[in-house]
Protein backbone atom coordinates (compact mmCIF):
# COMPACT_ATOMS: atom_id res chain seq x y z
CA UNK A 1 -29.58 28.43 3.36
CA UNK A 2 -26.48 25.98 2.57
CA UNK A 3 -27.64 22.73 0.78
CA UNK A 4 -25.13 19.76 0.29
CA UNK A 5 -25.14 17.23 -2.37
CA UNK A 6 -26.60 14.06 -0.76
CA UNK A 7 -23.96 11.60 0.19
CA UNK A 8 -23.87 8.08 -1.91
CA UNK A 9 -24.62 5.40 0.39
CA UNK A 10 -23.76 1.67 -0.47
CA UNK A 11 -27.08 0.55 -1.65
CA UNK A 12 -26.91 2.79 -4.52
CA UNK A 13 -22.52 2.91 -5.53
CA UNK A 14 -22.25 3.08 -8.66
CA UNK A 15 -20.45 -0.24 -10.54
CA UNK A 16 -16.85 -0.52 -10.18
CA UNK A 17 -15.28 1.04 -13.14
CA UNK A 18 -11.88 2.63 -13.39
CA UNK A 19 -12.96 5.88 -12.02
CA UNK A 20 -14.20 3.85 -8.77
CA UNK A 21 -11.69 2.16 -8.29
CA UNK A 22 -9.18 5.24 -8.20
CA UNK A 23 -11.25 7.21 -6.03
CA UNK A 24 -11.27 4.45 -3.59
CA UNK A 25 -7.55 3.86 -4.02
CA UNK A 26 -6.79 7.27 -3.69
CA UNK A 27 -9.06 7.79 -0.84
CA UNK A 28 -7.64 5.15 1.70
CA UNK A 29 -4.17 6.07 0.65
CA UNK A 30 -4.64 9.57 1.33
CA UNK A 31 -5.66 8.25 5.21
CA UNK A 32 -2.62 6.08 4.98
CA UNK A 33 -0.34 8.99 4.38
CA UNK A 34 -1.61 11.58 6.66
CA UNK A 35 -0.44 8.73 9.87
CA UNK A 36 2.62 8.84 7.72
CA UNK A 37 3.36 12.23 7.70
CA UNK A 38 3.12 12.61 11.21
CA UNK A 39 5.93 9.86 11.41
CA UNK A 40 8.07 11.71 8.72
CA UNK A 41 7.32 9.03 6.49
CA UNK A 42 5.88 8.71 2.31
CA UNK A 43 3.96 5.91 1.17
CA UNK A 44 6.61 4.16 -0.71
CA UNK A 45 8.64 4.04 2.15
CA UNK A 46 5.99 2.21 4.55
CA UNK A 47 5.43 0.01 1.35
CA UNK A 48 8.91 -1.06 0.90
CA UNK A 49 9.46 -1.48 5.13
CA UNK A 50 6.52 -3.95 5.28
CA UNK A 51 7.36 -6.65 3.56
CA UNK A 52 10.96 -6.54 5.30
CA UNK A 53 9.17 -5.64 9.20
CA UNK A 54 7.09 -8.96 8.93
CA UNK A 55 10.02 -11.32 7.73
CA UNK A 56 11.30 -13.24 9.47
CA UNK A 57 15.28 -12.29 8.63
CA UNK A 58 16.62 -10.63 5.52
CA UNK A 59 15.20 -10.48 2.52
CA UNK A 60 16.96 -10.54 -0.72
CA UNK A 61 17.43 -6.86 -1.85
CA UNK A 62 16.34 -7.50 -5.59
CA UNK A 63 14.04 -9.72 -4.85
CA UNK A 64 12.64 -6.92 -2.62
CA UNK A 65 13.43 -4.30 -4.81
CA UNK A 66 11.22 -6.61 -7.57
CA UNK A 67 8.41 -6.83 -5.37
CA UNK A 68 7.93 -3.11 -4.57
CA UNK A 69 8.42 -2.22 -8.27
CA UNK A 70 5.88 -4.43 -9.61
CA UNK A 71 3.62 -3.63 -6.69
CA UNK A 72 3.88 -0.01 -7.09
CA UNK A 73 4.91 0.48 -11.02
CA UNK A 74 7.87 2.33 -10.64
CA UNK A 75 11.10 1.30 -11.54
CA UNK A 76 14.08 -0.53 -9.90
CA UNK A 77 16.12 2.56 -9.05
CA UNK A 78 13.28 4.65 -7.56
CA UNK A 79 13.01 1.47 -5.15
CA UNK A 80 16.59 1.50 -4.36
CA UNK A 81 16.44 5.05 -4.10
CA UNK A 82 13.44 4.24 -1.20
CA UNK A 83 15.85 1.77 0.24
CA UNK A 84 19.00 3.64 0.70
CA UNK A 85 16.30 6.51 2.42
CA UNK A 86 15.00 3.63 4.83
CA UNK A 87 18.57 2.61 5.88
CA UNK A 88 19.51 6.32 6.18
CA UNK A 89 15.83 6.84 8.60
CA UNK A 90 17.80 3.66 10.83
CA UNK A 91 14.69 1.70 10.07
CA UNK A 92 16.33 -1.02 7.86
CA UNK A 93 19.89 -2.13 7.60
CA UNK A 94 21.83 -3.67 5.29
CA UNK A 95 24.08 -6.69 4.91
CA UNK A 96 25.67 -8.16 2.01
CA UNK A 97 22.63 -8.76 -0.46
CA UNK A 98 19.93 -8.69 1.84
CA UNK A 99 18.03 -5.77 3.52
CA UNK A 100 16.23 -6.12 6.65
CA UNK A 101 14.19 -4.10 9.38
CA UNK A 102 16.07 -3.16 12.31
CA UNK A 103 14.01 -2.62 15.46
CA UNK A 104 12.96 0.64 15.10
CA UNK A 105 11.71 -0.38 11.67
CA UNK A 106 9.72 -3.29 13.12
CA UNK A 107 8.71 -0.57 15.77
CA UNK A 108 7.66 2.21 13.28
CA UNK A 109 5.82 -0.69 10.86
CA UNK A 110 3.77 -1.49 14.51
CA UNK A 111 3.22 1.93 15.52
CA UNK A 112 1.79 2.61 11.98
CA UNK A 113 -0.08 -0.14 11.93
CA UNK A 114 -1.92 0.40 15.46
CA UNK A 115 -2.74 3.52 13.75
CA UNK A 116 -4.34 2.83 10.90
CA UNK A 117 -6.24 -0.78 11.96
CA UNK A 118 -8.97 1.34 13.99
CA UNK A 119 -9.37 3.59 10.91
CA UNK A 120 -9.67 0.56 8.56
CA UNK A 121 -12.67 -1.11 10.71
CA UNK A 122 -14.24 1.88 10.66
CA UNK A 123 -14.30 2.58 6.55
CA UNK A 124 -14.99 -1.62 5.93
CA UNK A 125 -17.65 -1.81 9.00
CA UNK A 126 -20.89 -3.25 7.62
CA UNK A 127 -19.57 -4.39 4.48
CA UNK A 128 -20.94 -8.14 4.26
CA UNK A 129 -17.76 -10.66 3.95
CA UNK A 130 -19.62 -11.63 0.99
CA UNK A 131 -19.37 -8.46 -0.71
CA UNK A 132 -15.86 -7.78 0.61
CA UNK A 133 -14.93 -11.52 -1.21
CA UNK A 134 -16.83 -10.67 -4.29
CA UNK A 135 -14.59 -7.42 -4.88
CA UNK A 136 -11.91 -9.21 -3.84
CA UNK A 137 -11.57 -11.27 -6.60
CA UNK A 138 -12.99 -8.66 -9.14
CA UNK A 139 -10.10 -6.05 -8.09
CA UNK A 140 -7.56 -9.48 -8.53
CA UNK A 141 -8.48 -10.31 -11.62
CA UNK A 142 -8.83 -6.32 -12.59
CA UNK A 143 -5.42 -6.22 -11.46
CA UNK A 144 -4.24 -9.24 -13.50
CA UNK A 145 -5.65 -7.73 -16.77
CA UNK A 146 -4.06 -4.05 -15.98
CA UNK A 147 -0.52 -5.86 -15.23
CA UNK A 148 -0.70 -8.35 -18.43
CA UNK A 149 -1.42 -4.98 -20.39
CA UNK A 150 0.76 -3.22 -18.98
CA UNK A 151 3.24 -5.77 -20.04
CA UNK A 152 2.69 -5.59 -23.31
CA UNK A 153 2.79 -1.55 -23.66
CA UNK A 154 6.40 -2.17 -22.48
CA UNK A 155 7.50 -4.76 -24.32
């Protein structure tokens, strides 16, 4: 006879603590990335394209290249590196300074998101909007502390 550890149910999760919050970072990433890889793409890739697929025109390249590196914690050259990739795929073009999806970008970004938006209703059904607020601003302000520390490690 096969027994399984009960599964945790909301009612009794556990307080958000680092280890929490990774496994539930790490969790909806790894469902993220599995649509991706059927598309041929990585996770930094569909998080640099987004922010360009919902402008509405081109976007600054270091001002883009800024915003992915402080949003993922890597540095400026791994973003550029993502970049150049993205313009090589034909999803984002070029143009002096600025960077911009091209149609199939804005098409990939869609098709990926289409994906995924079923998925995501499913994993936050049932969660009261109160609760979904409340760790809202607890993973802001978490994120706020980690990024002012983080700041001054590297000064």
């Amino acid at each position: 006879m096969t027994t399984t550890a009960p599964t945790p149910t909301y009612s009794s999760a556990p307080a958000v603590d680092p280890r929490v919050i990774a496994l539930a970072h790490y969790a909806g990433r790894a469902v993220l990335e599995h649509v991706l890889a059927r598309h041929g793409a990585t996770f930094q890739q569909q998080i640099t394209l987004r922010p360009l697929a919902i402008a509405d025109g081109p976007v600054e390249r270091e001002a883009l290249v800024g915003q992915v590196a402080g949003a993922l914690k890597v540095d400026a050259a791994e973003v550029q590196g993502v970049i150049e990739e993205l313009i090589a795929k034909g999803l984002v073009a070029a143009d002096g300074t600025g960077v911009q999806a091209t149609d199939a970008g804005r098409e990939f970004h869609a098709t990926v998101t289409g994906e995924t938006a079923p998925i995501s209703a499913r994993i936050y059904a049932g969660i009261p909007a109160e609760d979904l607020a409340a760790a809202g601003r607890v993973l802001a302000l978490i994120a706020e502390r980690a990024d002012a520390e983080l700041a001054a490690l590297t000064a």
